[in-house]
PDB file of N, CA and C in Angstrom:
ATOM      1  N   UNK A   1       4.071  17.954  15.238  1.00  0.00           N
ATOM      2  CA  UNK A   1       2.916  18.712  15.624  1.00  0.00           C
ATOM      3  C   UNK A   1       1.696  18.106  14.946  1.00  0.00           C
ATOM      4  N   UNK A   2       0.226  18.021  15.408  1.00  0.00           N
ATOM      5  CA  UNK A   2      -0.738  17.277  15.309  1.00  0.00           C
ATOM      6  C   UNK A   2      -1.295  19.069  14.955  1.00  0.00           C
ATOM      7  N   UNK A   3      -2.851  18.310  13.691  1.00  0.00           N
ATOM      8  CA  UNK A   3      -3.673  19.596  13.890  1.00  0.00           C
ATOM      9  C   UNK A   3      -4.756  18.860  13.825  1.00  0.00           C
ATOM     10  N   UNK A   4      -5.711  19.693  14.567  1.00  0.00           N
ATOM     11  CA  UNK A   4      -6.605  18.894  14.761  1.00  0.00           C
ATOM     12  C   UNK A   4      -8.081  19.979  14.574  1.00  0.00           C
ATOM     13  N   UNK A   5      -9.043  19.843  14.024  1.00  0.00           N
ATOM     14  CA  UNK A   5     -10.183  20.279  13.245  1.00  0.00           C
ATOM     15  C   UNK A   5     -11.377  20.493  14.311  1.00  0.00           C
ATOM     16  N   UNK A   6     -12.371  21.555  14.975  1.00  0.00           N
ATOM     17  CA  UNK A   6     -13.127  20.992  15.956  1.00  0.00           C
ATOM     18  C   UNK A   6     -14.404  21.936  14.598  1.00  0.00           C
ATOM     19  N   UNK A   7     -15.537  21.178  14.628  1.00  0.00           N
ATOM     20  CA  UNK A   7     -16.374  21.911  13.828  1.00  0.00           C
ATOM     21  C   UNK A   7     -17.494  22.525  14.829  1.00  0.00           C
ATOM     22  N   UNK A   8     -18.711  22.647  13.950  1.00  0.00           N
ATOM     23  CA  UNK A   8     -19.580  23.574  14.413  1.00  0.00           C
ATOM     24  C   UNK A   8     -19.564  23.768  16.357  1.00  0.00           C
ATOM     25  N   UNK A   9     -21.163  22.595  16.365  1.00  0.00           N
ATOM     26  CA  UNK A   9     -21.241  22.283  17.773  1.00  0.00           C
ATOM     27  C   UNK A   9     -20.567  20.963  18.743  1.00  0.00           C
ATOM     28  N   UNK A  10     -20.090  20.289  17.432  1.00  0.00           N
ATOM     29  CA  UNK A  10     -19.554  18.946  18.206  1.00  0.00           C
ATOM     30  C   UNK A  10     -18.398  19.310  17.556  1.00  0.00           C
ATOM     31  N   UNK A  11     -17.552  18.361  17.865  1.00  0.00           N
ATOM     32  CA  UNK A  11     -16.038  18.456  17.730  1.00  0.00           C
ATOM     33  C   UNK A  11     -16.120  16.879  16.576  1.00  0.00           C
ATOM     34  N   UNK A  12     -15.218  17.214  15.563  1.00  0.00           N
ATOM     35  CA  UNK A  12     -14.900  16.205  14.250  1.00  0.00           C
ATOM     36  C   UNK A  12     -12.908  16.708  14.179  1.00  0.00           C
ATOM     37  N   UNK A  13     -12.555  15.589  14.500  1.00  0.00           N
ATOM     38  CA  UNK A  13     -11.324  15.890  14.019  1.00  0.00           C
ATOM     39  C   UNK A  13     -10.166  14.790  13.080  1.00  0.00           C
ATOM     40  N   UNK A  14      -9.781  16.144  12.285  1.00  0.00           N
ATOM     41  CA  UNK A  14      -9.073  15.788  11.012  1.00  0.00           C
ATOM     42  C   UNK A  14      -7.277  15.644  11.834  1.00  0.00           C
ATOM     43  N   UNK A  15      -6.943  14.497  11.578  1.00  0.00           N
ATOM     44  CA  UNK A  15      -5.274  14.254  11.846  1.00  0.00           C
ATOM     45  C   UNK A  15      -4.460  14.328  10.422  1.00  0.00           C
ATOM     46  N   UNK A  16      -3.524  15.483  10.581  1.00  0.00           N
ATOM     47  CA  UNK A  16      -3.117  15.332   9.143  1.00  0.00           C
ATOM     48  C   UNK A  16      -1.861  16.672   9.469  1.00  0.00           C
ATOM     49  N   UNK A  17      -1.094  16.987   8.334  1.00  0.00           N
ATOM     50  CA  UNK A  17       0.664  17.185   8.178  1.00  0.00           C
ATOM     51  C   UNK A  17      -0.056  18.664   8.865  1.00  0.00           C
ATOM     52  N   UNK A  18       0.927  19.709   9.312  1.00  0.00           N
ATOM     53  CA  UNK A  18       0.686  20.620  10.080  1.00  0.00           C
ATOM     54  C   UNK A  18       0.787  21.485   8.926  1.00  0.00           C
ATOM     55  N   UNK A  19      -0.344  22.395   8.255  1.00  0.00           N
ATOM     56  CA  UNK A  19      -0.525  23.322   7.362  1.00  0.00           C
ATOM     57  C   UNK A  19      -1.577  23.991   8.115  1.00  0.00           C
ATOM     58  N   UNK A  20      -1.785  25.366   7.568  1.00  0.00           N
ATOM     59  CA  UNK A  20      -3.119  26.323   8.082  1.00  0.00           C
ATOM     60  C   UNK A  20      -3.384  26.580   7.302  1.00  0.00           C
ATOM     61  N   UNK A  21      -4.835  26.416   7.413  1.00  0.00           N
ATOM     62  CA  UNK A  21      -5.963  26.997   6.248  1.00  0.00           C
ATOM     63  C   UNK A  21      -5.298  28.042   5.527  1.00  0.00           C
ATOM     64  N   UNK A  22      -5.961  28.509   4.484  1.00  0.00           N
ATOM     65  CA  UNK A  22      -5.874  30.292   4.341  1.00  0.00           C
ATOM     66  C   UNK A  22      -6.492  31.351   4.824  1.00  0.00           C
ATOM     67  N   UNK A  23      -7.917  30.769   5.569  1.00  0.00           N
ATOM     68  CA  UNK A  23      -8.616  31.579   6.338  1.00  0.00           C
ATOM     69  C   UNK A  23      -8.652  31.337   7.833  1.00  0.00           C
ATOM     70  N   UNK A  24      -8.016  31.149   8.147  1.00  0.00           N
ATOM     71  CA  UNK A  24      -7.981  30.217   9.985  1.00  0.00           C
ATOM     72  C   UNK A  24      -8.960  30.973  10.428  1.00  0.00           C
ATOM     73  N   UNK A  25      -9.903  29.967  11.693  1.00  0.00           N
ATOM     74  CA  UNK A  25     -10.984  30.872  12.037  1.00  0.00           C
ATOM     75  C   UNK A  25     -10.222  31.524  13.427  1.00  0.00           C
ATOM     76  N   UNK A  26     -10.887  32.529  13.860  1.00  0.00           N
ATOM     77  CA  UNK A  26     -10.163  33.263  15.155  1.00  0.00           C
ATOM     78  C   UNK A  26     -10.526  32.291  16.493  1.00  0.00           C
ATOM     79  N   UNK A  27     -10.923  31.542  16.818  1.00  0.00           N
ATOM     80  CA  UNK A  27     -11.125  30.614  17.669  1.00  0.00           C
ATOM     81  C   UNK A  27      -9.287  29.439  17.366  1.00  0.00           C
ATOM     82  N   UNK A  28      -8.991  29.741  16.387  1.00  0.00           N
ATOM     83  CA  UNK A  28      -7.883  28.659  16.708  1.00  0.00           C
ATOM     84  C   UNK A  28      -6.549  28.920  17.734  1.00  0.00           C
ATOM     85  N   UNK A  29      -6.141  27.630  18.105  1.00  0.00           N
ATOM     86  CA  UNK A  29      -4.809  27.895  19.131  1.00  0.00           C
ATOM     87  C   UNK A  29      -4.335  27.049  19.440  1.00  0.00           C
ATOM     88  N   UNK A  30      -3.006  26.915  19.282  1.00  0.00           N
ATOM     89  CA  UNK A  30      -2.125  25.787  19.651  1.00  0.00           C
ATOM     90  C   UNK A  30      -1.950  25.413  21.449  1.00  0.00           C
ATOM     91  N   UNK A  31      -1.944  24.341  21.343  1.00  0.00           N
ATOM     92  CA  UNK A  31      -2.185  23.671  22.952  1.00  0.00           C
ATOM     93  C   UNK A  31      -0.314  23.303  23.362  1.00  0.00           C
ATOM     94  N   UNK A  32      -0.232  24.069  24.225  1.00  0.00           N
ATOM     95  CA  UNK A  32       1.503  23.879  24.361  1.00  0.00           C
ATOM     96  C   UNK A  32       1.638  22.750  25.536  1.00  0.00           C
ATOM     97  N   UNK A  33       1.916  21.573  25.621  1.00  0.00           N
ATOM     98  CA  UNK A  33       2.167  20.725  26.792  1.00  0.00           C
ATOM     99  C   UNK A  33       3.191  20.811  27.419  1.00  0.00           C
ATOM    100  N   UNK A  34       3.619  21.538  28.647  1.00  0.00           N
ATOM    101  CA  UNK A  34       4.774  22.104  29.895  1.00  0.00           C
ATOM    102  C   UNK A  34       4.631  21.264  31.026  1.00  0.00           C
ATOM    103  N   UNK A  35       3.591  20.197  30.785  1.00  0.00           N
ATOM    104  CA  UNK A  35       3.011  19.484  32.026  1.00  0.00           C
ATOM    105  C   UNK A  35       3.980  18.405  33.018  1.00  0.00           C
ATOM    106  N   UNK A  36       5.198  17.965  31.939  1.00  0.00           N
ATOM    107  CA  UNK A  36       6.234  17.278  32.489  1.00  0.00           C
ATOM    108  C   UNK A  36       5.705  15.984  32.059  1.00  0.00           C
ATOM    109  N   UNK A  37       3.945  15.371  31.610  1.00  0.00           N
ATOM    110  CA  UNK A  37       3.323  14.259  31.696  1.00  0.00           C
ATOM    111  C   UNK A  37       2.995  14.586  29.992  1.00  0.00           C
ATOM    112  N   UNK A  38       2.448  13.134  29.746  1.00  0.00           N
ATOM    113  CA  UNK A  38       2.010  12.792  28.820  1.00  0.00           C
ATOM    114  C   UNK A  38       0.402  13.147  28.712  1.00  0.00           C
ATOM    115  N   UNK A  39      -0.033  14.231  28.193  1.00  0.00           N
ATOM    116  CA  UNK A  39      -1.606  14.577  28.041  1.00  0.00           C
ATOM    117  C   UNK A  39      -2.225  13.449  26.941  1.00  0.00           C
ATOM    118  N   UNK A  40      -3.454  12.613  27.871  1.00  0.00           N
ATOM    119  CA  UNK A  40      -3.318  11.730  27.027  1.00  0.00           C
ATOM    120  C   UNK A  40      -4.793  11.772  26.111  1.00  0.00           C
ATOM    121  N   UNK A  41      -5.742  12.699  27.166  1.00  0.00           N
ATOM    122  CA  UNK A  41      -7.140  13.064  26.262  1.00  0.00           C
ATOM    123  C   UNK A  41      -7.444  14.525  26.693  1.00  0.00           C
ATOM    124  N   UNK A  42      -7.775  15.252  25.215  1.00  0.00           N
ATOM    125  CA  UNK A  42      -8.137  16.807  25.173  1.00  0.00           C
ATOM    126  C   UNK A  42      -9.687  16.521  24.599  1.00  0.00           C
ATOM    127  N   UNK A  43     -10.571  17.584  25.476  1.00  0.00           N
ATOM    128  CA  UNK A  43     -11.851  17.772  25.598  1.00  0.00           C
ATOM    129  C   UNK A  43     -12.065  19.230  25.199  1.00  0.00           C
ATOM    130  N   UNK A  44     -12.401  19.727  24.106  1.00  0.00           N
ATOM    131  CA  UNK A  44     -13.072  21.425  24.189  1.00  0.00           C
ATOM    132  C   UNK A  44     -14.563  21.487  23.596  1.00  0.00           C
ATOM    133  N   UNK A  45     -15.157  22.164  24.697  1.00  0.00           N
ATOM    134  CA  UNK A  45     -16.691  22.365  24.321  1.00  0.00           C
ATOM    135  C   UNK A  45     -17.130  23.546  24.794  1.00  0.00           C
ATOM    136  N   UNK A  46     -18.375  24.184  23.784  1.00  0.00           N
ATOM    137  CA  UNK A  46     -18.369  25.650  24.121  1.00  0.00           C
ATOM    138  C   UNK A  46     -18.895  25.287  25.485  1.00  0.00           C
ATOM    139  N   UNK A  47     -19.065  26.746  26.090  1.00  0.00           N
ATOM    140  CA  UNK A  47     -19.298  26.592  27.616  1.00  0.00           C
ATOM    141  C   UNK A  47     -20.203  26.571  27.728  1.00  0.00           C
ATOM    142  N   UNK A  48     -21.479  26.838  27.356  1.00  0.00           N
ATOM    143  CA  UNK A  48     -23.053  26.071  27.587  1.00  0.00           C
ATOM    144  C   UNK A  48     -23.622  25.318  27.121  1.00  0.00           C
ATOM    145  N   UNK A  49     -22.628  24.103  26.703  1.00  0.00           N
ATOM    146  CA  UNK A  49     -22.774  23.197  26.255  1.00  0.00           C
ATOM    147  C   UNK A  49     -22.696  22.318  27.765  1.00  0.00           C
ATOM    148  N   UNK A  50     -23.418  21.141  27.708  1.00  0.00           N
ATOM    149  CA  UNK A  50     -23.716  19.950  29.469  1.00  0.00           C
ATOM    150  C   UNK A  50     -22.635  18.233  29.293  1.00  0.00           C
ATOM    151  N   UNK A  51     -22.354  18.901  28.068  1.00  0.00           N
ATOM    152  CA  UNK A  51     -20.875  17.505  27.863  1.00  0.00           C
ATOM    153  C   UNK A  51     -20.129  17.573  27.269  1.00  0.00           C
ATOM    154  N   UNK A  52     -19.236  16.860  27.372  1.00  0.00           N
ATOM    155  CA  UNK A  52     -17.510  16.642  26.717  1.00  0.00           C
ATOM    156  C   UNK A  52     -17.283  16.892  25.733  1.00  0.00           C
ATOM    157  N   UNK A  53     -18.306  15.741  24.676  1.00  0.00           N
ATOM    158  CA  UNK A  53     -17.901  14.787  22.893  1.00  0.00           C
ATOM    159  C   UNK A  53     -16.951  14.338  23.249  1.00  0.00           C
ATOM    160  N   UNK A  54     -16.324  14.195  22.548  1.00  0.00           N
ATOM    161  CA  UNK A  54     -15.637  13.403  22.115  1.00  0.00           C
ATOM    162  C   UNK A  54     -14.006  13.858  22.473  1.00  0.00           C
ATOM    163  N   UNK A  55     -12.701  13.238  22.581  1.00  0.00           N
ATOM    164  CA  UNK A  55     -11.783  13.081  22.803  1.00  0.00           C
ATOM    165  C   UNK A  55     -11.221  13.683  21.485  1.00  0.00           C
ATOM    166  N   UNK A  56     -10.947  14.953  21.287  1.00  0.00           N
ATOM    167  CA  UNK A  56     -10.168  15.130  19.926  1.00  0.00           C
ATOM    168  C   UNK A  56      -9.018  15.053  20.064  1.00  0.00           C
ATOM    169  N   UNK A  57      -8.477  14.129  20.526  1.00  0.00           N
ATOM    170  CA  UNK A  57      -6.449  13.652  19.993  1.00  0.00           C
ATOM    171  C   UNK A  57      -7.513  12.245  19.475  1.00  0.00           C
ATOM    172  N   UNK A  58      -8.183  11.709  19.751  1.00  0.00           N
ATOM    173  CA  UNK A  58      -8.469  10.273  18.996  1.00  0.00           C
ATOM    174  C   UNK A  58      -7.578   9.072  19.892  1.00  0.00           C
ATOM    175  N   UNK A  59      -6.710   8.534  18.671  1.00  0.00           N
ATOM    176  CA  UNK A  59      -5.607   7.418  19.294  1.00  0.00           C
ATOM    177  C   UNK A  59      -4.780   8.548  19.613  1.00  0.00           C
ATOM    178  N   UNK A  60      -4.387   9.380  19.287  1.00  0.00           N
ATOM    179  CA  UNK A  60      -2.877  10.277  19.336  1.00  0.00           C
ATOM    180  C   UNK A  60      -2.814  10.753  20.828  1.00  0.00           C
ATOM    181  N   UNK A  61      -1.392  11.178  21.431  1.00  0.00           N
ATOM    182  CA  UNK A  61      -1.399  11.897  23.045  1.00  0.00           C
ATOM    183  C   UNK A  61      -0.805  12.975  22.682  1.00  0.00           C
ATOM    184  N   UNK A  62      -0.173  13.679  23.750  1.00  0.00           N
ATOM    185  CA  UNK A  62       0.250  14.913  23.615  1.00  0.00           C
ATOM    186  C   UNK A  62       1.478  14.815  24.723  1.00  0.00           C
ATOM    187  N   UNK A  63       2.704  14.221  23.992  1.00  0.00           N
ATOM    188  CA  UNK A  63       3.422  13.994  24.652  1.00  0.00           C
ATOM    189  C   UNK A  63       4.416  15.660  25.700  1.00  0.00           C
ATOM    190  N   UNK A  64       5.286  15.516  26.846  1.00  0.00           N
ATOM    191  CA  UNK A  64       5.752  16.903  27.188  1.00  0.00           C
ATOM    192  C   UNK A  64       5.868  17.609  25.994  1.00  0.00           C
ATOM    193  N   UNK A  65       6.375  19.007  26.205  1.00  0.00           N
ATOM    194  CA  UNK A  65       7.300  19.639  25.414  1.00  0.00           C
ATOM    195  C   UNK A  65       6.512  20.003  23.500  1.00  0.00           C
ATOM    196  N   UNK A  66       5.723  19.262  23.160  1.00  0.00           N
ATOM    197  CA  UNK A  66       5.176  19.503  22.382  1.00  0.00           C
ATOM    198  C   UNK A  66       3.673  20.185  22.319  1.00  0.00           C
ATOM    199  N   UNK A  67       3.332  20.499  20.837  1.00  0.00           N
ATOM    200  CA  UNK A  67       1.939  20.611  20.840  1.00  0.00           C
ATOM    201  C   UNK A  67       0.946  20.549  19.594  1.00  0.00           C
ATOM    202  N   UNK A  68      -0.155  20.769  19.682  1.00  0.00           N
ATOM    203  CA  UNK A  68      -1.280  20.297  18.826  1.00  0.00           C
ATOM    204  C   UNK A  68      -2.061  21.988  18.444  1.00  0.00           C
ATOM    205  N   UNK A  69      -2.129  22.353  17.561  1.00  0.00           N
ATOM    206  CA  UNK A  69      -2.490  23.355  16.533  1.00  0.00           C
ATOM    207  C   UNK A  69      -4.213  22.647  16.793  1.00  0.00           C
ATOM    208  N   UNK A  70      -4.728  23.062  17.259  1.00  0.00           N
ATOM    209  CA  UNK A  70      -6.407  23.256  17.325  1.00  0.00           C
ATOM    210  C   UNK A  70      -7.377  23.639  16.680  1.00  0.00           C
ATOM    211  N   UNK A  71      -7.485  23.392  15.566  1.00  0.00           N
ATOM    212  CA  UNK A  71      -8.430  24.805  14.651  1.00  0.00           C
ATOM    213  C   UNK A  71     -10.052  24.278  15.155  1.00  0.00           C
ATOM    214  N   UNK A  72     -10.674  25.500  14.272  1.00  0.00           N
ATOM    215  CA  UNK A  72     -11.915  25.265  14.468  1.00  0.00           C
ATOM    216  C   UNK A  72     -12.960  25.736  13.090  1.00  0.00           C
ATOM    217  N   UNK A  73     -14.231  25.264  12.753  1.00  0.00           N
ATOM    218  CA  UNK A  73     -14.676  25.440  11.458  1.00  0.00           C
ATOM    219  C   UNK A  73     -14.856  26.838  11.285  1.00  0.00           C
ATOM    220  N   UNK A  74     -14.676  27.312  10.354  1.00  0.00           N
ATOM    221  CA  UNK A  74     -14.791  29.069  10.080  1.00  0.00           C
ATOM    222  C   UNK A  74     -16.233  29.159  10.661  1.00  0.00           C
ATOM    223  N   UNK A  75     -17.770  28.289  10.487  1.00  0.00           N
ATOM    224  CA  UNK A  75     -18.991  29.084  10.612  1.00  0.00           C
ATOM    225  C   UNK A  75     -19.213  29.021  12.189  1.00  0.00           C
ATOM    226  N   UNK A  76     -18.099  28.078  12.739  1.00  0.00           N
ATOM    227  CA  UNK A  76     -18.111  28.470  14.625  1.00  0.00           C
ATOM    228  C   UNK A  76     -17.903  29.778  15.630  1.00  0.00           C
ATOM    229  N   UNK A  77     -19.017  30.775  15.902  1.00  0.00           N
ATOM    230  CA  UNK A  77     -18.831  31.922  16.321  1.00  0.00           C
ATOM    231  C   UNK A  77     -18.578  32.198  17.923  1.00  0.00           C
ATOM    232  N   UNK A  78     -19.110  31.103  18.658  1.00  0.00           N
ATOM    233  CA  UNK A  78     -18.873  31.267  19.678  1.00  0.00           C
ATOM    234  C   UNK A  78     -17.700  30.967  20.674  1.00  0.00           C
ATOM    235  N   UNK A  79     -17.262  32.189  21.185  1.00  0.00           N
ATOM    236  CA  UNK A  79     -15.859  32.411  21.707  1.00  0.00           C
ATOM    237  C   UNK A  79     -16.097  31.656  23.298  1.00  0.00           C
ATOM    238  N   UNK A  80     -16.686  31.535  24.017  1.00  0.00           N
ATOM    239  CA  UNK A  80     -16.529  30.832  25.542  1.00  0.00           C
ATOM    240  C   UNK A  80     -16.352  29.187  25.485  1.00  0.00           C
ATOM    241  N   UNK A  81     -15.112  28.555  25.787  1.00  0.00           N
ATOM    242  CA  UNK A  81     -15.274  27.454  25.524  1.00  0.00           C
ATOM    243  C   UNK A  81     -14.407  26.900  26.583  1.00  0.00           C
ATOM    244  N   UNK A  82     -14.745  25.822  27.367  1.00  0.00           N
ATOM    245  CA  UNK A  82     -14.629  24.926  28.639  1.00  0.00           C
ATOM    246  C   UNK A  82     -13.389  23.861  28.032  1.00  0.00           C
ATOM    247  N   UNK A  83     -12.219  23.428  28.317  1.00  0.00           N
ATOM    248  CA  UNK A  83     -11.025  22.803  28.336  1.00  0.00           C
ATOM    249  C   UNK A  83     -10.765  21.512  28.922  1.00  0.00           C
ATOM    250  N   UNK A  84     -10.833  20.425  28.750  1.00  0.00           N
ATOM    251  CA  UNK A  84     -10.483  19.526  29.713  1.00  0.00           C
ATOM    252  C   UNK A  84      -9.246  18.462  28.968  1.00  0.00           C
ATOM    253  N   UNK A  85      -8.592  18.255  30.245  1.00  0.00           N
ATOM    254  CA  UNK A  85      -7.133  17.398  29.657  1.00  0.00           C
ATOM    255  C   UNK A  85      -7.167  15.959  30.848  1.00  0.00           C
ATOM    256  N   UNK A  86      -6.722  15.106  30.236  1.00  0.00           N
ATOM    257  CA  UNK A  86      -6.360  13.889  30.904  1.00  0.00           C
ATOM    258  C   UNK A  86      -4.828  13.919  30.999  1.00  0.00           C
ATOM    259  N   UNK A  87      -4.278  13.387  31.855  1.00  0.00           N
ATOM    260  CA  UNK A  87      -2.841  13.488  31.536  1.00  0.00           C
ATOM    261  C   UNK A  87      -2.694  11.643  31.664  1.00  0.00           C
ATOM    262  N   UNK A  88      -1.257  11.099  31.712  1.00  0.00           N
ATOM    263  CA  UNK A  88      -0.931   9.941  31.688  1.00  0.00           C
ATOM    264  C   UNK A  88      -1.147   9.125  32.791  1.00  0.00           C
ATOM    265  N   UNK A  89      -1.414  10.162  34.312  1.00  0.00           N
ATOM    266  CA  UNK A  89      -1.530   9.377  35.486  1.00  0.00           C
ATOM    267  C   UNK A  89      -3.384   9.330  35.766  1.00  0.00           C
ATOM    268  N   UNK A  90      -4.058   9.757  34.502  1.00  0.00           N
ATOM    269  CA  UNK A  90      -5.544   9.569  34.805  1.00  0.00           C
ATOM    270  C   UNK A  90      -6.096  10.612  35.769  1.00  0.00           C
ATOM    271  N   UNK A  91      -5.161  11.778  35.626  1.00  0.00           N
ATOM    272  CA  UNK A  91      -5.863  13.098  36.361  1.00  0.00           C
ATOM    273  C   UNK A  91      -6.613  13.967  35.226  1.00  0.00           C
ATOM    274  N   UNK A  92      -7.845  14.411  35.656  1.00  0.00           N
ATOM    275  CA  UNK A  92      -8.802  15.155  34.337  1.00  0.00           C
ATOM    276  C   UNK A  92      -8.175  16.967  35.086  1.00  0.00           C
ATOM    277  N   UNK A  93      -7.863  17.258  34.292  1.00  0.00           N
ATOM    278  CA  UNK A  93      -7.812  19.072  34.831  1.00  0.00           C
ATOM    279  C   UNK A  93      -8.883  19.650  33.718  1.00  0.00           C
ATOM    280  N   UNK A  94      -9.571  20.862  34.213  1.00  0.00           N
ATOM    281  CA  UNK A  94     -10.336  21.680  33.744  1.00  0.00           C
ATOM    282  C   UNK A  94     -10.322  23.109  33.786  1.00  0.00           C
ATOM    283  N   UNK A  95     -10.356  23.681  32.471  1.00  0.00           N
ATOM    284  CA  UNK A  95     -10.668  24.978  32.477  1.00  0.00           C
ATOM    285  C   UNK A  95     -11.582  25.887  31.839  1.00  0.00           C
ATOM    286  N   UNK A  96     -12.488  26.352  32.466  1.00  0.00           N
ATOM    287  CA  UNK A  96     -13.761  27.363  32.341  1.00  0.00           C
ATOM    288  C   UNK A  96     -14.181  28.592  31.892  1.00  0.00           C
ATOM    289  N   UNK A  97     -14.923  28.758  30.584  1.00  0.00           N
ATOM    290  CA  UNK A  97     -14.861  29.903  30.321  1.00  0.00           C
ATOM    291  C   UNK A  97     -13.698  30.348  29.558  1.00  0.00           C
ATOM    292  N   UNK A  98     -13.031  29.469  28.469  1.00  0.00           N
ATOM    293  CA  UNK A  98     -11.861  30.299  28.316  1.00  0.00           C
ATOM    294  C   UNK A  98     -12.403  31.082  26.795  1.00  0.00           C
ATOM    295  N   UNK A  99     -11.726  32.675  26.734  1.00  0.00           N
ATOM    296  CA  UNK A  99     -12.203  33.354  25.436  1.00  0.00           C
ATOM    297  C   UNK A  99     -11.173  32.526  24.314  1.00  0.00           C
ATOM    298  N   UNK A 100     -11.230  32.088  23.732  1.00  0.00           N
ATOM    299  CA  UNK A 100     -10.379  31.446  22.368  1.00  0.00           C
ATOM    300  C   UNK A 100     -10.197  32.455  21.402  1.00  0.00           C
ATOM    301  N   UNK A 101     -11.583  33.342  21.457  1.00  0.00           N
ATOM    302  CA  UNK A 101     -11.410  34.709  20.398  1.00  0.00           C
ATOM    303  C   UNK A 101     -10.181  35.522  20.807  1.00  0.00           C
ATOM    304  N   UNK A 102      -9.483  35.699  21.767  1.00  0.00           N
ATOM    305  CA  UNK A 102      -8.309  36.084  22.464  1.00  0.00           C
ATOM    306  C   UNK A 102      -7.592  35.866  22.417  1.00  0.00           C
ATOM    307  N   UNK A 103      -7.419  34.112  22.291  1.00  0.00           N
ATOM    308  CA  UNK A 103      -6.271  33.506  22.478  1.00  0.00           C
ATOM    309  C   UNK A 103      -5.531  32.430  21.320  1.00  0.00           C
ATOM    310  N   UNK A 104      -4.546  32.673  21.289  1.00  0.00           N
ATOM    311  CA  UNK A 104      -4.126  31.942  20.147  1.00  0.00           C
ATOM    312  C   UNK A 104      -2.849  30.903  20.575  1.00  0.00           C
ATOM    313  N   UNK A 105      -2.218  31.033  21.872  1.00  0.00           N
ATOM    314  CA  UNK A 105      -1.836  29.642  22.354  1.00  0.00           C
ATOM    315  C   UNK A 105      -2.219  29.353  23.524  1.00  0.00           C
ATOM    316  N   UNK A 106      -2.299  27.978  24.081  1.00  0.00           N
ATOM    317  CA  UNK A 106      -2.384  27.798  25.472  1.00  0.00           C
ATOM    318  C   UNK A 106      -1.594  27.117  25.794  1.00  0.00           C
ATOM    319  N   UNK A 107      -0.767  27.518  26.798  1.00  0.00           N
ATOM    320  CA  UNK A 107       0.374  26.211  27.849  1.00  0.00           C
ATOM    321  C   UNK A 107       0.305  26.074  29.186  1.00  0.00           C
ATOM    322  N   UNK A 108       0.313  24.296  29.118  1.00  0.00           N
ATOM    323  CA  UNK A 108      -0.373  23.849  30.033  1.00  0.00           C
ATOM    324  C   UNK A 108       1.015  23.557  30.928  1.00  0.00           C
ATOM    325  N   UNK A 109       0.916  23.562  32.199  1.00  0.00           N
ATOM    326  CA  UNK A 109       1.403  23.509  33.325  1.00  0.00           C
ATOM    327  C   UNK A 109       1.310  22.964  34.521  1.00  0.00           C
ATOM    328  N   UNK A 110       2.199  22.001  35.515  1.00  0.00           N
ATOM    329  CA  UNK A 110       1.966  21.910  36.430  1.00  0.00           C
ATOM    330  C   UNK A 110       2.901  22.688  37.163  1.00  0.00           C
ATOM    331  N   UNK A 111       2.581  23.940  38.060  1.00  0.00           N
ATOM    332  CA  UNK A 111       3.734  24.708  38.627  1.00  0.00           C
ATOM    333  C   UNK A 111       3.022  24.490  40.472  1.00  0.00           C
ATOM    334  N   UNK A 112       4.103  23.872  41.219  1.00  0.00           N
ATOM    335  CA  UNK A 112       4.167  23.461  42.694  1.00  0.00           C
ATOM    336  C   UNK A 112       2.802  22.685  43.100  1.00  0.00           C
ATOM    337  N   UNK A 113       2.990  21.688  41.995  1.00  0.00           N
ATOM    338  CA  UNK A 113       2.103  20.188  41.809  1.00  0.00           C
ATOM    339  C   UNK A 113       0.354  21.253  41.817  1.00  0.00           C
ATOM    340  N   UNK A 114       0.286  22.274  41.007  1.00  0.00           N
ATOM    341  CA  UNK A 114      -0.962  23.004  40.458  1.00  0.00           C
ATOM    342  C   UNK A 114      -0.816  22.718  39.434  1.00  0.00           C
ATOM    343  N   UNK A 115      -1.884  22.672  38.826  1.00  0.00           N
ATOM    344  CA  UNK A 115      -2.276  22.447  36.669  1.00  0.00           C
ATOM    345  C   UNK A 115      -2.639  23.903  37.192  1.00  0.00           C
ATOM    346  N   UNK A 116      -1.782  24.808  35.709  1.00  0.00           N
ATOM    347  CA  UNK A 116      -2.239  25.986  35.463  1.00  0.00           C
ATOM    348  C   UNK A 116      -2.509  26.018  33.888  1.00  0.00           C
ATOM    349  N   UNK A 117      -2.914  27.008  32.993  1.00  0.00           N
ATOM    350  CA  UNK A 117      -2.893  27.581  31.612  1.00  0.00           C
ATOM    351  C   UNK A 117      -2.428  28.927  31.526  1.00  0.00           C
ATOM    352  N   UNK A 118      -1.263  29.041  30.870  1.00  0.00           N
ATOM    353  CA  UNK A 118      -1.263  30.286  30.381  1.00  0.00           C
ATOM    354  C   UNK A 118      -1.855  30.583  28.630  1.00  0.00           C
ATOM    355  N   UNK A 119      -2.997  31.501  29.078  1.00  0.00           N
ATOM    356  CA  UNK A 119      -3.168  31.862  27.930  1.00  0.00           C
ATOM    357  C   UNK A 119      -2.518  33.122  27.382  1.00  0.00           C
ATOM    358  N   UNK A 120      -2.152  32.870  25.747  1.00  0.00           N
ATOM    359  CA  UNK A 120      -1.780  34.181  25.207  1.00  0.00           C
ATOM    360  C   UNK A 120      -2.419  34.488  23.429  1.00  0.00           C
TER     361      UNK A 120
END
């Protein structure tokens, strides 16, 4: 398992052994990959934000069956935040608006060749 750090307004991420803070901020959530594919770039930006940043896996992917622990900096308050995944065949899927203050995993899916998320 990968964890990976997103701070204020841009995303900075820390690759390192899978521990949680002592204060985790409520925006964090593990990214579950069900996709059958290799997710090979993750994008999260709040939602009125007009671009990407940066690729937070870095070099790393997100192979099936596994996943990546997401945190985010404690002084980050805003809960609406926009999702985007690359998978291995160079398809971008997107998702809009998601509350993170809500949610504490997401698994990603292709069910009858649809990309879905279940959030929980």
């Amino acid at each position: 398992m990968i964890k990976t750090t997103l701070s204020a307004a841009f995303l900075l991420v820390t690759m390192i052994a899978p521990s949680r803070p002592a204060t985790p901020s409520p925006l964090d959530f593990a990214l579950v990959n069900k996709t059958g594919m290799t997710v090979t770039h993750v994008y999260v930006t709040p939602t009125h934000e007009d671009h990407w940043g940066e690729d937070i896996m870095e070099e790393d992917v997100l192979p099936n069956n596994q996943s990546v622990d997401i945190e985010f900096d404690r002084k980050e308050t805003t809960c609406s935040w926009d999702l985007k995944v690359t998978d291995s065949d160079g398809d971008d899927v997107e998702w809009e608006a998601l509350n993170l203050c809500k949610a504490s995993k997401i698994t990603l899916k292709y069910e009858n060749k649809q990309p879905t998320a279940i959030i929980e």
